[in-house]
N, C-alpha and C. Protein backbone atom coordinates (compact mmCIF):
# COMPACT_ATOMS: atom_id res chain seq x y z
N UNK A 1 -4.16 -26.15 57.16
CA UNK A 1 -5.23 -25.44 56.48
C UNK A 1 -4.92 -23.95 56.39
N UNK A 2 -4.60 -23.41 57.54
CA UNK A 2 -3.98 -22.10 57.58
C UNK A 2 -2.94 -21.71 56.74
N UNK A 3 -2.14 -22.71 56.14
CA UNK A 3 -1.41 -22.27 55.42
C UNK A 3 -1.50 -22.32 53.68
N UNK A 4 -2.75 -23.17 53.31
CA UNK A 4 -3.09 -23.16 52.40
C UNK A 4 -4.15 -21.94 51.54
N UNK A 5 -4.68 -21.63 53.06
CA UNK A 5 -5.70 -20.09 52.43
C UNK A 5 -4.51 -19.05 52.71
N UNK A 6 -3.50 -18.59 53.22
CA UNK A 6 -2.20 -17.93 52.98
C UNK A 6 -1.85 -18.24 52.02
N UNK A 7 -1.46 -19.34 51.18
CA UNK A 7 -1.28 -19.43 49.76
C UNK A 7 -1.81 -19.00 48.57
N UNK A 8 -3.92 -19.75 48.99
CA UNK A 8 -4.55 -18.84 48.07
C UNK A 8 -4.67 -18.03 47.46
N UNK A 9 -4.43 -17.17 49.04
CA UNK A 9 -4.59 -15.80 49.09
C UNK A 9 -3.35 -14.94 48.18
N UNK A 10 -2.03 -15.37 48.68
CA UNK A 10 -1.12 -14.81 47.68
C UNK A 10 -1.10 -15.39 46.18
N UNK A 11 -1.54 -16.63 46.04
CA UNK A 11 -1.49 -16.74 44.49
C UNK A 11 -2.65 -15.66 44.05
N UNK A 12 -4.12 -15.41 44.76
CA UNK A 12 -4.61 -14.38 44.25
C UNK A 12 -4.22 -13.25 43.85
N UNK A 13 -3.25 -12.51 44.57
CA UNK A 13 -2.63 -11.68 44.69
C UNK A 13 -2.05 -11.60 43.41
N UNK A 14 -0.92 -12.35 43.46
CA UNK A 14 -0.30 -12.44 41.84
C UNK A 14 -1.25 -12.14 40.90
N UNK A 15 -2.14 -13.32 40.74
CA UNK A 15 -2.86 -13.15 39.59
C UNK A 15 -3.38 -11.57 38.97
N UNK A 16 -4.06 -11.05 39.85
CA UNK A 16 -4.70 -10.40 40.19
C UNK A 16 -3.98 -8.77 39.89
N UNK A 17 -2.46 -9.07 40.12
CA UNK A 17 -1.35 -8.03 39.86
C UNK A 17 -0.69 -8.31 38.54
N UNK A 18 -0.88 -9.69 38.14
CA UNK A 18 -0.49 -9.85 36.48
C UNK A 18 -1.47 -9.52 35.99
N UNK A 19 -2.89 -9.74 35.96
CA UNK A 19 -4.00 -9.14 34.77
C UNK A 19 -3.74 -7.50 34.73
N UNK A 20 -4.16 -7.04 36.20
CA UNK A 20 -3.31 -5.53 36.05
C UNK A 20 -2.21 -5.26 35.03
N UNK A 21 -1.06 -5.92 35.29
CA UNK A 21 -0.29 -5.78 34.19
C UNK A 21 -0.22 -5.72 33.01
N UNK A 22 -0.94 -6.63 32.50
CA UNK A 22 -1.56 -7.25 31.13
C UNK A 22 -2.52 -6.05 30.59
N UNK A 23 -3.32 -5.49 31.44
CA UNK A 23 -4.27 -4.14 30.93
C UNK A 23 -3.12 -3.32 30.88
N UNK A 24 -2.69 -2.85 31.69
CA UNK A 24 -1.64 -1.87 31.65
C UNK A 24 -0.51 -1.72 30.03
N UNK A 25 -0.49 -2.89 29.56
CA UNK A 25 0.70 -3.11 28.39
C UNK A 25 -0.47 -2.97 27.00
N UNK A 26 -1.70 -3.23 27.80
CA UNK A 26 -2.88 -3.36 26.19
C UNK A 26 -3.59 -1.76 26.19
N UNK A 27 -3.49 -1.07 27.10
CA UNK A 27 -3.71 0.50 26.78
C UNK A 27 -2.56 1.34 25.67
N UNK A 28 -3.33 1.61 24.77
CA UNK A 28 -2.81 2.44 23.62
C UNK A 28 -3.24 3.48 23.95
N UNK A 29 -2.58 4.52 23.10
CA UNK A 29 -2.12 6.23 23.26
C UNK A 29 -2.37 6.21 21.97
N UNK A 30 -3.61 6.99 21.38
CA UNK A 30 -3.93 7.93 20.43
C UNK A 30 -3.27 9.47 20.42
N UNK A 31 -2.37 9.65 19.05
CA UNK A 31 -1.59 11.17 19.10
C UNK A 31 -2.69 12.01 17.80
N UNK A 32 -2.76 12.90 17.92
CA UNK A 32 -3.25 13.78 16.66
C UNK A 32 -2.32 14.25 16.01
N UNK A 33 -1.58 15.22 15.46
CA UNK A 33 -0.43 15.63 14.90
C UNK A 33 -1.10 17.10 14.46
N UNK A 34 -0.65 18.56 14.51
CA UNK A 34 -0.88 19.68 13.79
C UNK A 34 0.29 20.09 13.45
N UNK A 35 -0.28 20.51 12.53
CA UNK A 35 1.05 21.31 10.78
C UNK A 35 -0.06 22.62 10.64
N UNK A 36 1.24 23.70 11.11
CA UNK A 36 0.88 24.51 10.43
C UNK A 36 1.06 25.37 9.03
N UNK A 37 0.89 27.00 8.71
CA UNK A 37 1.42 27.29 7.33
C UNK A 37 1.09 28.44 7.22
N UNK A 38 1.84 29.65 6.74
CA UNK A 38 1.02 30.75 6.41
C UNK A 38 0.58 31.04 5.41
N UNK A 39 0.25 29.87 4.08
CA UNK A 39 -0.50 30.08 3.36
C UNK A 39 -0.99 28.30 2.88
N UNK A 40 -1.68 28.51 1.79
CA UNK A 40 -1.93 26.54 0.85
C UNK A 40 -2.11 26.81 -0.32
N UNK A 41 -2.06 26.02 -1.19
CA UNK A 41 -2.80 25.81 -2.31
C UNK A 41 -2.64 24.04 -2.59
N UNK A 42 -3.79 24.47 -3.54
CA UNK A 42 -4.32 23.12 -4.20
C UNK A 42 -4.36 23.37 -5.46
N UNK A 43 -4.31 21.28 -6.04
CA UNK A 43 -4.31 21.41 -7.48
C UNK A 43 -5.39 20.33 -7.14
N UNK A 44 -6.53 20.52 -7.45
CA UNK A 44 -7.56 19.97 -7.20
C UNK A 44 -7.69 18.83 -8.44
N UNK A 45 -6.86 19.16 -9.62
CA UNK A 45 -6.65 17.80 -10.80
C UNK A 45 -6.26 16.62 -10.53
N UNK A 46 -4.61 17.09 -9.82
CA UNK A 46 -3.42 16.20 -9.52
C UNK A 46 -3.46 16.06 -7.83
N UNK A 47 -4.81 16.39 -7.21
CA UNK A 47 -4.89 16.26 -5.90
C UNK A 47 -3.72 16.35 -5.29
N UNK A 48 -3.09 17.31 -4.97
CA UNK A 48 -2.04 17.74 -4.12
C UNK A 48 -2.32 18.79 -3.81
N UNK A 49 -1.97 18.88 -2.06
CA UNK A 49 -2.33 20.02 -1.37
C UNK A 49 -0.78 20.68 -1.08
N UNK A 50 -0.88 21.75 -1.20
CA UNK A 50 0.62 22.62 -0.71
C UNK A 50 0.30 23.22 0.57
N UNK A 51 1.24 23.05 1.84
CA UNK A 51 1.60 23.50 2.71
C UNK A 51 2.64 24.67 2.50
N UNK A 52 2.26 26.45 2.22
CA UNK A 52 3.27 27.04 1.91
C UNK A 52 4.08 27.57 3.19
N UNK A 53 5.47 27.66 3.12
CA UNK A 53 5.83 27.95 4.82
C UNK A 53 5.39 27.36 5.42
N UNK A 54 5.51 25.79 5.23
CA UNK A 54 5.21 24.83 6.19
C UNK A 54 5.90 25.06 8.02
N UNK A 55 5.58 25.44 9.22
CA UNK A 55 6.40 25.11 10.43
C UNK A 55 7.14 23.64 10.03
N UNK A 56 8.01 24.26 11.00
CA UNK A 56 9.56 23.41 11.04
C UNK A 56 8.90 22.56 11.76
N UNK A 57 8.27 22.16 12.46
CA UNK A 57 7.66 21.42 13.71
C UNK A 57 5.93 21.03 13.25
N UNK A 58 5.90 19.83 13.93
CA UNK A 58 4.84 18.84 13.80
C UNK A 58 4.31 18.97 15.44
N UNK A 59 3.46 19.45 16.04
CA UNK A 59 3.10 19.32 16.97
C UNK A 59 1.85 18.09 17.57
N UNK A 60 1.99 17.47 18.45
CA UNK A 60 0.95 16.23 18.55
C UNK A 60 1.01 16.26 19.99
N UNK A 61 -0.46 15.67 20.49
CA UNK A 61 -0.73 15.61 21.40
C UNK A 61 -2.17 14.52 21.61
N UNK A 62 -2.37 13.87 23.23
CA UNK A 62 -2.94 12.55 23.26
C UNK A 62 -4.39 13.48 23.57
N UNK A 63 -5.74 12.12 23.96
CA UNK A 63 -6.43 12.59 24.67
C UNK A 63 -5.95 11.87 25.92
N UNK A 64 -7.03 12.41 26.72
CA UNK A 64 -7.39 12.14 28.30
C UNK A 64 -7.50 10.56 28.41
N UNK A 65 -6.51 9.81 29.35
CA UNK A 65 -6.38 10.21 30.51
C UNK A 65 -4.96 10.53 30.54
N UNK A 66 -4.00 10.05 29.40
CA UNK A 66 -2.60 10.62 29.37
C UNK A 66 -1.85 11.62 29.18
N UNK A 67 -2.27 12.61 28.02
CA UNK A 67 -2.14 13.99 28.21
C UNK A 67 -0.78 14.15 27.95
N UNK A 68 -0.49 13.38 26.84
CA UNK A 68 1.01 13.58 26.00
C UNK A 68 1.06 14.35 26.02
N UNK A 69 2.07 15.37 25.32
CA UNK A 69 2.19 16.25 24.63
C UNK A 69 3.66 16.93 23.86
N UNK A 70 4.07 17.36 22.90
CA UNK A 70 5.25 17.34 22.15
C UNK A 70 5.70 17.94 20.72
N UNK A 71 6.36 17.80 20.47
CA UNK A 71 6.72 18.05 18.90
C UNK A 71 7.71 17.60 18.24
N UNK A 72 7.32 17.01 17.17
CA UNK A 72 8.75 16.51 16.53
C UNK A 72 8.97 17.17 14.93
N UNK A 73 10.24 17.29 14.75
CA UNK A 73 10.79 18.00 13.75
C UNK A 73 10.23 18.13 12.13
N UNK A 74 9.59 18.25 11.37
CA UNK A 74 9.07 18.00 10.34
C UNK A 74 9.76 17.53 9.71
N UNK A 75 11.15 17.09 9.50
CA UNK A 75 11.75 16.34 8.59
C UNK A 75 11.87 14.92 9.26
N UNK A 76 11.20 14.89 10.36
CA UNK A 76 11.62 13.71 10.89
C UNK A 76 10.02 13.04 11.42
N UNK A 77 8.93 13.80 11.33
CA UNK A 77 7.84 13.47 10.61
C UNK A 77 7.35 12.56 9.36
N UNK A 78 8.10 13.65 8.31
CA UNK A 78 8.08 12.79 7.08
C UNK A 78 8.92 11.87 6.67
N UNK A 79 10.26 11.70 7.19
CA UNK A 79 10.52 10.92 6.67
C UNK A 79 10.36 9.42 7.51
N UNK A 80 9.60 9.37 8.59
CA UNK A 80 8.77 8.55 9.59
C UNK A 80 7.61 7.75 8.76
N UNK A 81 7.26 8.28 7.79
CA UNK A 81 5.96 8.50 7.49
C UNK A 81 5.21 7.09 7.01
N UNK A 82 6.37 6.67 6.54
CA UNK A 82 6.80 4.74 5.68
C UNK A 82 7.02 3.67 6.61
N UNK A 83 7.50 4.14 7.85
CA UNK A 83 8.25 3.26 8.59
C UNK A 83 7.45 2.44 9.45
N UNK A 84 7.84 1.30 9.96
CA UNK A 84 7.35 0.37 10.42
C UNK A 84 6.05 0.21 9.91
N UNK A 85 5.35 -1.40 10.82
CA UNK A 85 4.65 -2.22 10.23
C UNK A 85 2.90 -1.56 10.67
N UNK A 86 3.16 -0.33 11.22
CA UNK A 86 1.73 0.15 11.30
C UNK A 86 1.78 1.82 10.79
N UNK A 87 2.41 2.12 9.94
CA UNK A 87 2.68 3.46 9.55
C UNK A 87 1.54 4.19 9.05
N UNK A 88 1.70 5.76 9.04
CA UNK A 88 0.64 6.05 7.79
C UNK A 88 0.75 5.72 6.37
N UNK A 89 2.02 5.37 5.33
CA UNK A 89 2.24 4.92 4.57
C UNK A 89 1.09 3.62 4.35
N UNK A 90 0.50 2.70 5.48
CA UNK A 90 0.43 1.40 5.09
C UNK A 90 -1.51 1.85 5.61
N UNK A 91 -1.78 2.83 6.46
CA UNK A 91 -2.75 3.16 6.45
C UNK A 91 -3.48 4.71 6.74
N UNK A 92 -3.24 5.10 5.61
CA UNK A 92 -3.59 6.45 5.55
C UNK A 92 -4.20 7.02 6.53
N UNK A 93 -3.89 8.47 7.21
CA UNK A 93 -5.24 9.15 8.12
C UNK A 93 -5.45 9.89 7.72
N UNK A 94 -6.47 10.10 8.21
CA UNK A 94 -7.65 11.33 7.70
C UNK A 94 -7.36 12.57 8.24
N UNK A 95 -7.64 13.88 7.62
CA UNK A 95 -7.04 14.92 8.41
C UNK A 95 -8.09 16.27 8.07
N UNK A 96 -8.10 17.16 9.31
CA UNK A 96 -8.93 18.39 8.64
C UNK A 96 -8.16 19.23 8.57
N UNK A 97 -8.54 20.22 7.29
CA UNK A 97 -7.80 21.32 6.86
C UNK A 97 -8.65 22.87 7.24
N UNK A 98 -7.78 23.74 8.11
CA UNK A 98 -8.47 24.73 8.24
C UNK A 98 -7.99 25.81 7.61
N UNK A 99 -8.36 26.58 6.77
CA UNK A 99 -7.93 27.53 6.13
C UNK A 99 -8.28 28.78 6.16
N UNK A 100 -8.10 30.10 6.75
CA UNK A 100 -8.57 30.95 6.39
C UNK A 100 -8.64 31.93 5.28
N UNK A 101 -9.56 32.14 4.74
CA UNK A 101 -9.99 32.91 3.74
C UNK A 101 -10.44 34.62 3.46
N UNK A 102 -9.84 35.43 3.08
CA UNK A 102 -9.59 36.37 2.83
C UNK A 102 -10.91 36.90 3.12
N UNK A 103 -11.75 37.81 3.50
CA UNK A 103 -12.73 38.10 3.24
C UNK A 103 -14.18 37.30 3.56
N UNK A 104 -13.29 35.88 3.76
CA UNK A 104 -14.92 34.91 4.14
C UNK A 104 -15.13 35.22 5.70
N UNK A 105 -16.47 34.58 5.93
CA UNK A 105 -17.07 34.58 7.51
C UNK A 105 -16.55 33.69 8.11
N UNK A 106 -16.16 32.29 7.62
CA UNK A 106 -15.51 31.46 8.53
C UNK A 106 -14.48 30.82 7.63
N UNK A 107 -13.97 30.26 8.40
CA UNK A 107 -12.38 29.37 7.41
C UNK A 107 -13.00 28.40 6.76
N UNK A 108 -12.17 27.77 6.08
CA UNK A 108 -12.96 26.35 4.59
C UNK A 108 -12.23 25.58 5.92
N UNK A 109 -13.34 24.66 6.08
CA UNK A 109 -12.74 23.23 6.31
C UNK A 109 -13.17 21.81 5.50
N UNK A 110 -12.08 21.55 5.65
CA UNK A 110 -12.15 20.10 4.38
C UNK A 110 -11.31 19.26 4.98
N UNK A 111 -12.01 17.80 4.84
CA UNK A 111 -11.17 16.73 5.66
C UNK A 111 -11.09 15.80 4.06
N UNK A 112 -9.83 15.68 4.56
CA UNK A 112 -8.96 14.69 3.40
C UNK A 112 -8.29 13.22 4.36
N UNK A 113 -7.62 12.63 3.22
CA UNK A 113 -7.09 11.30 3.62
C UNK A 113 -5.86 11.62 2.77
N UNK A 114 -4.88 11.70 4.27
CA UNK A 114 -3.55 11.91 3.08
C UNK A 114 -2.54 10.91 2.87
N UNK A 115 -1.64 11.01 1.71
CA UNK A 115 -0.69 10.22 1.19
C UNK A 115 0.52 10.67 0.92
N UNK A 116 1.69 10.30 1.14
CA UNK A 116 3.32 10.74 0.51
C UNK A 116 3.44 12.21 0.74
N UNK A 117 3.76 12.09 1.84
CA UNK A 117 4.20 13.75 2.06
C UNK A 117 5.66 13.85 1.09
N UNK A 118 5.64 15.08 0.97
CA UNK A 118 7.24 15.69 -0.02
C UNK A 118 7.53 16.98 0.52
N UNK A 119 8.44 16.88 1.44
CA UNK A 119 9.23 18.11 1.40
C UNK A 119 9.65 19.16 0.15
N UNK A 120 9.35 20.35 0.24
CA UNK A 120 9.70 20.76 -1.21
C UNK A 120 10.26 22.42 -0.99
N UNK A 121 11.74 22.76 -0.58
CA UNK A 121 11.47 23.78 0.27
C UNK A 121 11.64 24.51 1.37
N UNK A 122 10.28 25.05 1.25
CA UNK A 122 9.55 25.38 3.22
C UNK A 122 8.57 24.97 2.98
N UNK A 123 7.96 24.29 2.07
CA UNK A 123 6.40 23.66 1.66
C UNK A 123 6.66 22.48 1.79
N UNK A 124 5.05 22.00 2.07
CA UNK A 124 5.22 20.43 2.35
C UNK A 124 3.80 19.89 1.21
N UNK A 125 4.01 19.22 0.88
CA UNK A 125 3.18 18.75 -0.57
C UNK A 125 2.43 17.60 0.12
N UNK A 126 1.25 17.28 0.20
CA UNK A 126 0.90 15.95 0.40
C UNK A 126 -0.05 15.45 -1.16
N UNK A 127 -0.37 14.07 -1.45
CA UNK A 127 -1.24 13.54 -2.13
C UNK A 127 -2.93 13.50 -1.46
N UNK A 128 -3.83 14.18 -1.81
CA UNK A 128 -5.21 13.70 -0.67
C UNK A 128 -5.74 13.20 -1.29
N UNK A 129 -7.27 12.71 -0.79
CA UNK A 129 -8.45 12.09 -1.09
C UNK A 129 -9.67 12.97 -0.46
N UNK A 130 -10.10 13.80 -1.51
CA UNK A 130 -11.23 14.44 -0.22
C UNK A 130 -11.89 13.42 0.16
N UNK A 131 -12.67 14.30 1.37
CA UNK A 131 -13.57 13.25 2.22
C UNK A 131 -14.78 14.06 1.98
N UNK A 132 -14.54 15.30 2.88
CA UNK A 132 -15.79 15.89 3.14
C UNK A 132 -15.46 17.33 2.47
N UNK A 133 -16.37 18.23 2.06
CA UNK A 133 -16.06 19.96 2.00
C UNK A 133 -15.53 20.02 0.56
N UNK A 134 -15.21 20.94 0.61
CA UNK A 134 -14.53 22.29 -0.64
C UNK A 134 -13.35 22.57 -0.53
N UNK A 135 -12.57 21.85 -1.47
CA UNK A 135 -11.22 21.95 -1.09
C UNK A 135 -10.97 23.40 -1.78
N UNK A 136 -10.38 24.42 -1.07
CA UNK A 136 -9.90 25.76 -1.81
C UNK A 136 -8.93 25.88 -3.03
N UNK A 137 -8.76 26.41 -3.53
CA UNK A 137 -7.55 26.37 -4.54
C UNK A 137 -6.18 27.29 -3.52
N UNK A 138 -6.77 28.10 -2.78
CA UNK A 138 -5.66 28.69 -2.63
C UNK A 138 -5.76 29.50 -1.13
N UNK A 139 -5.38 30.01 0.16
CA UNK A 139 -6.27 30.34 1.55
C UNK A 139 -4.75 30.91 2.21
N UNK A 140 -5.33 31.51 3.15
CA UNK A 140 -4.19 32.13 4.44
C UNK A 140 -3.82 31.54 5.60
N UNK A 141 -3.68 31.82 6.29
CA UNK A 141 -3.04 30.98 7.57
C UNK A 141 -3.74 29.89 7.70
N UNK A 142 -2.89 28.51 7.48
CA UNK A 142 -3.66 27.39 7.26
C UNK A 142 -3.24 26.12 8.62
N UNK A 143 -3.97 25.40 9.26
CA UNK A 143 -3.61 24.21 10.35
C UNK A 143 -4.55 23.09 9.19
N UNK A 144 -3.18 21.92 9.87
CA UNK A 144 -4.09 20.80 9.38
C UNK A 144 -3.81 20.15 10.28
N UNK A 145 -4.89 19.00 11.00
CA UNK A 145 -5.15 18.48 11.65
C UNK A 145 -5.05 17.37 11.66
N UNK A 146 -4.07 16.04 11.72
CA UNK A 146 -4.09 14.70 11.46
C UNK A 146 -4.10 13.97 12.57
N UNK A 147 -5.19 13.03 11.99
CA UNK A 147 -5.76 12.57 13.35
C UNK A 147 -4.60 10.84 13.00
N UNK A 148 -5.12 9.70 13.99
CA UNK A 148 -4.56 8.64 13.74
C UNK A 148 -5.07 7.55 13.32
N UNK A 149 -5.05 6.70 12.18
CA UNK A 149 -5.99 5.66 11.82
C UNK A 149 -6.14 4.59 12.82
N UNK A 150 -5.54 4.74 14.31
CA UNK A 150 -6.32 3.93 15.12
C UNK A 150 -5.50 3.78 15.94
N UNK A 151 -5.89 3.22 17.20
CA UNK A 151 -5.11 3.77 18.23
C UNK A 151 -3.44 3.27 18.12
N UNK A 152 -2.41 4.20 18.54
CA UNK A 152 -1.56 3.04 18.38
C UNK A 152 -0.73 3.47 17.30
N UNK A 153 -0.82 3.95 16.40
CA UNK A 153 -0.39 3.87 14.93
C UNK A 153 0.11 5.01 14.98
N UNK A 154 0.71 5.31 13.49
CA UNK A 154 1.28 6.76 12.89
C UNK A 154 2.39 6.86 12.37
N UNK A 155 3.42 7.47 12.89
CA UNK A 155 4.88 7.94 12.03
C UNK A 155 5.88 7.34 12.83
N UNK A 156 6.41 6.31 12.10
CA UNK A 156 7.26 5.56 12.70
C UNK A 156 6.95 4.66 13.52
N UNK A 157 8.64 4.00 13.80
CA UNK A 157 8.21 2.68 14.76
C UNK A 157 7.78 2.90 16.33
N UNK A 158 6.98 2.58 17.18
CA UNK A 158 6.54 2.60 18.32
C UNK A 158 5.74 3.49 18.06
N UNK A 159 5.51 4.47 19.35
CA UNK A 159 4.65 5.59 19.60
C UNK A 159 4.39 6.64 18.45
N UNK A 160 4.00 6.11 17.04
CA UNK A 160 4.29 7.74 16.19
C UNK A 160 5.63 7.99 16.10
N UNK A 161 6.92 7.14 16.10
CA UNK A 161 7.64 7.23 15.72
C UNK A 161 8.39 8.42 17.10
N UNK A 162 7.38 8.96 17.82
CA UNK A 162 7.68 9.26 19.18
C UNK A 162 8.13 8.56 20.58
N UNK A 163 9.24 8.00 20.70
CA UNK A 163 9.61 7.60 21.50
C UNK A 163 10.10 5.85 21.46
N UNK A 164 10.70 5.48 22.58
CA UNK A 164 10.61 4.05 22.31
C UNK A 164 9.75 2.49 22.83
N UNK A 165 10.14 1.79 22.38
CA UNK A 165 9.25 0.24 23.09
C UNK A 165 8.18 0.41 22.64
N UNK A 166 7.20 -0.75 23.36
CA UNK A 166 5.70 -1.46 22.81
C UNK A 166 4.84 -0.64 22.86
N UNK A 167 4.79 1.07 21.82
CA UNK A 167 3.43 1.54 21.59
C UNK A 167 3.57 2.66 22.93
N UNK A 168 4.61 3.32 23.09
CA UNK A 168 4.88 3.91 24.38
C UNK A 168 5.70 5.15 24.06
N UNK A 169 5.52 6.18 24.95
CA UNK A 169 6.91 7.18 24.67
C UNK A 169 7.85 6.70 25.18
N UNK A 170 8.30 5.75 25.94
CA UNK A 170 9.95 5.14 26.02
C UNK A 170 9.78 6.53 27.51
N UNK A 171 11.10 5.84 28.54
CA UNK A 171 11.11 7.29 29.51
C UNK A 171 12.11 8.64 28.95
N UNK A 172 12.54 8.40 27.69
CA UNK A 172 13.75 9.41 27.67
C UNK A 172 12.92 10.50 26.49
N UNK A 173 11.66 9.67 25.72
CA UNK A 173 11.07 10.51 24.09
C UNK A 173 12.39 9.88 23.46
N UNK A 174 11.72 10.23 22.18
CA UNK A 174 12.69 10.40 21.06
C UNK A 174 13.70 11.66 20.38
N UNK A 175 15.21 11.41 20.51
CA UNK A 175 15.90 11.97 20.54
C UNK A 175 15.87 13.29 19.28
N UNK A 176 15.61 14.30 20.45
CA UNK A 176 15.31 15.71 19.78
C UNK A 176 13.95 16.12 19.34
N UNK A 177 13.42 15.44 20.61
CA UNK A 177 11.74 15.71 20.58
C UNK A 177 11.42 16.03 22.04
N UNK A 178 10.72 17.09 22.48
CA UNK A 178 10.06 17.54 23.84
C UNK A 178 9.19 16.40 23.83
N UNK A 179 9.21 16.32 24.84
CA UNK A 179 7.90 15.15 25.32
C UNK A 179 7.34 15.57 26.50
N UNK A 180 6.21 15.85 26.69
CA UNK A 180 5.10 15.96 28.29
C UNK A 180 4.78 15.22 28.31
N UNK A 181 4.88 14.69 29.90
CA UNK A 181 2.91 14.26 30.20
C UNK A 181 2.59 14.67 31.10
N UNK A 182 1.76 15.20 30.91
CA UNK A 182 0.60 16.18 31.87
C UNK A 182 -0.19 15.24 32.76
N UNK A 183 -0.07 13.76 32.52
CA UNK A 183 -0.95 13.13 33.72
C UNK A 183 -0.71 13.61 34.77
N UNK A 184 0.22 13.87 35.68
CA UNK A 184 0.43 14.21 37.12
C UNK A 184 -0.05 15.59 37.53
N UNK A 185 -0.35 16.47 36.32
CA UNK A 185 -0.82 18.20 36.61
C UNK A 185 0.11 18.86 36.63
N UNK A 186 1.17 18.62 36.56
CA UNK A 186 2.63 19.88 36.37
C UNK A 186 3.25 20.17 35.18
N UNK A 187 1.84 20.25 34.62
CA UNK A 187 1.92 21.04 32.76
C UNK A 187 2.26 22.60 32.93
């Protein structure tokens, strides 16, 4: 009998350390992505937004409790952008645009849904969809803000095209990308 509740007990154990596991592999990492610019314009006809002096760099970062954090190259952003079977190509995200304006009290913000980025340049061209706001024709130091259509997803295969394996930064990142994580506090 004694040796059968010793058994129990360790098959509990297992179990108990595989469901752990199993949560552990089903937690996804939401990234945001910021692009900056020192200027924009829009063609509010042909809905294309210009990133003028687009940064060389795509900066992204998680929320809490993981506390990614990184940047990857803007050419390697966009041309991410198609790839694999959960891309933004296959499901657009939504993004806010902050712009400041010459003379105004606060910056225009306008959230769009963007499409087909194009390098063009030092500008970066996207296709949008407004969502919300006043898209400007034209503004000064500009961030845009892209969020992720759901957890999990984005630019490229795995993590945002950040890193490797199932939805993960991989332990090494992706080659020629900083990678943090701030979970441990030695940000």
């Amino acid at each position: 009998m004694k040796h059968k509740v010793t058994l129990l007990i360790g098959l509990a154990a297992i179990a108990l350390s595989a469901a752990v596991a199993i949560a552990d592999e089903k937690h996804e990492i939401s990234l945001l992505f910021v692009q900056t610019a020192s200027e924009m314009a829009a063609d509010r006809e042909k809905l294309q937004l210009r990133l003028i002096n687009v940064g060389n760099q795509t900066v992204y970062f998680s929320d809490r409790p993981e506390r990614v954090a990184g940047h990857i190259h803007l050419d390697k952003f966009v041309n991410g952008w198609s790839k694999g079977d959960d891309s933004f190509a296959q499901n657009p995200p939504n993004a806010a645009l902050s712009v400041y304006e010459p003379g105004g009290e606060d910056n225009a913000l306008v959230v769009v849904e963007l499409f087909e980025p194009v390098k063009d340049g030092n500008d970066l061209v996207y296709t949008y969809k407004l969502i919300d706001g006043d898209m400007p024709e034209s503004g000064g130091a500009t961030s845009l803000f892209i969020d992720t259509f759901g957890p999990g997803g984005g630019v490229g295969a795995g993590f945002h095209g950040v890193g490797v394996g199932a939805r993960g930064p991989g332990a090494a990142g992706w080659a020629g990308v900083a990678v943090r994580n701030c979970a441990d506090g030695n940000c």
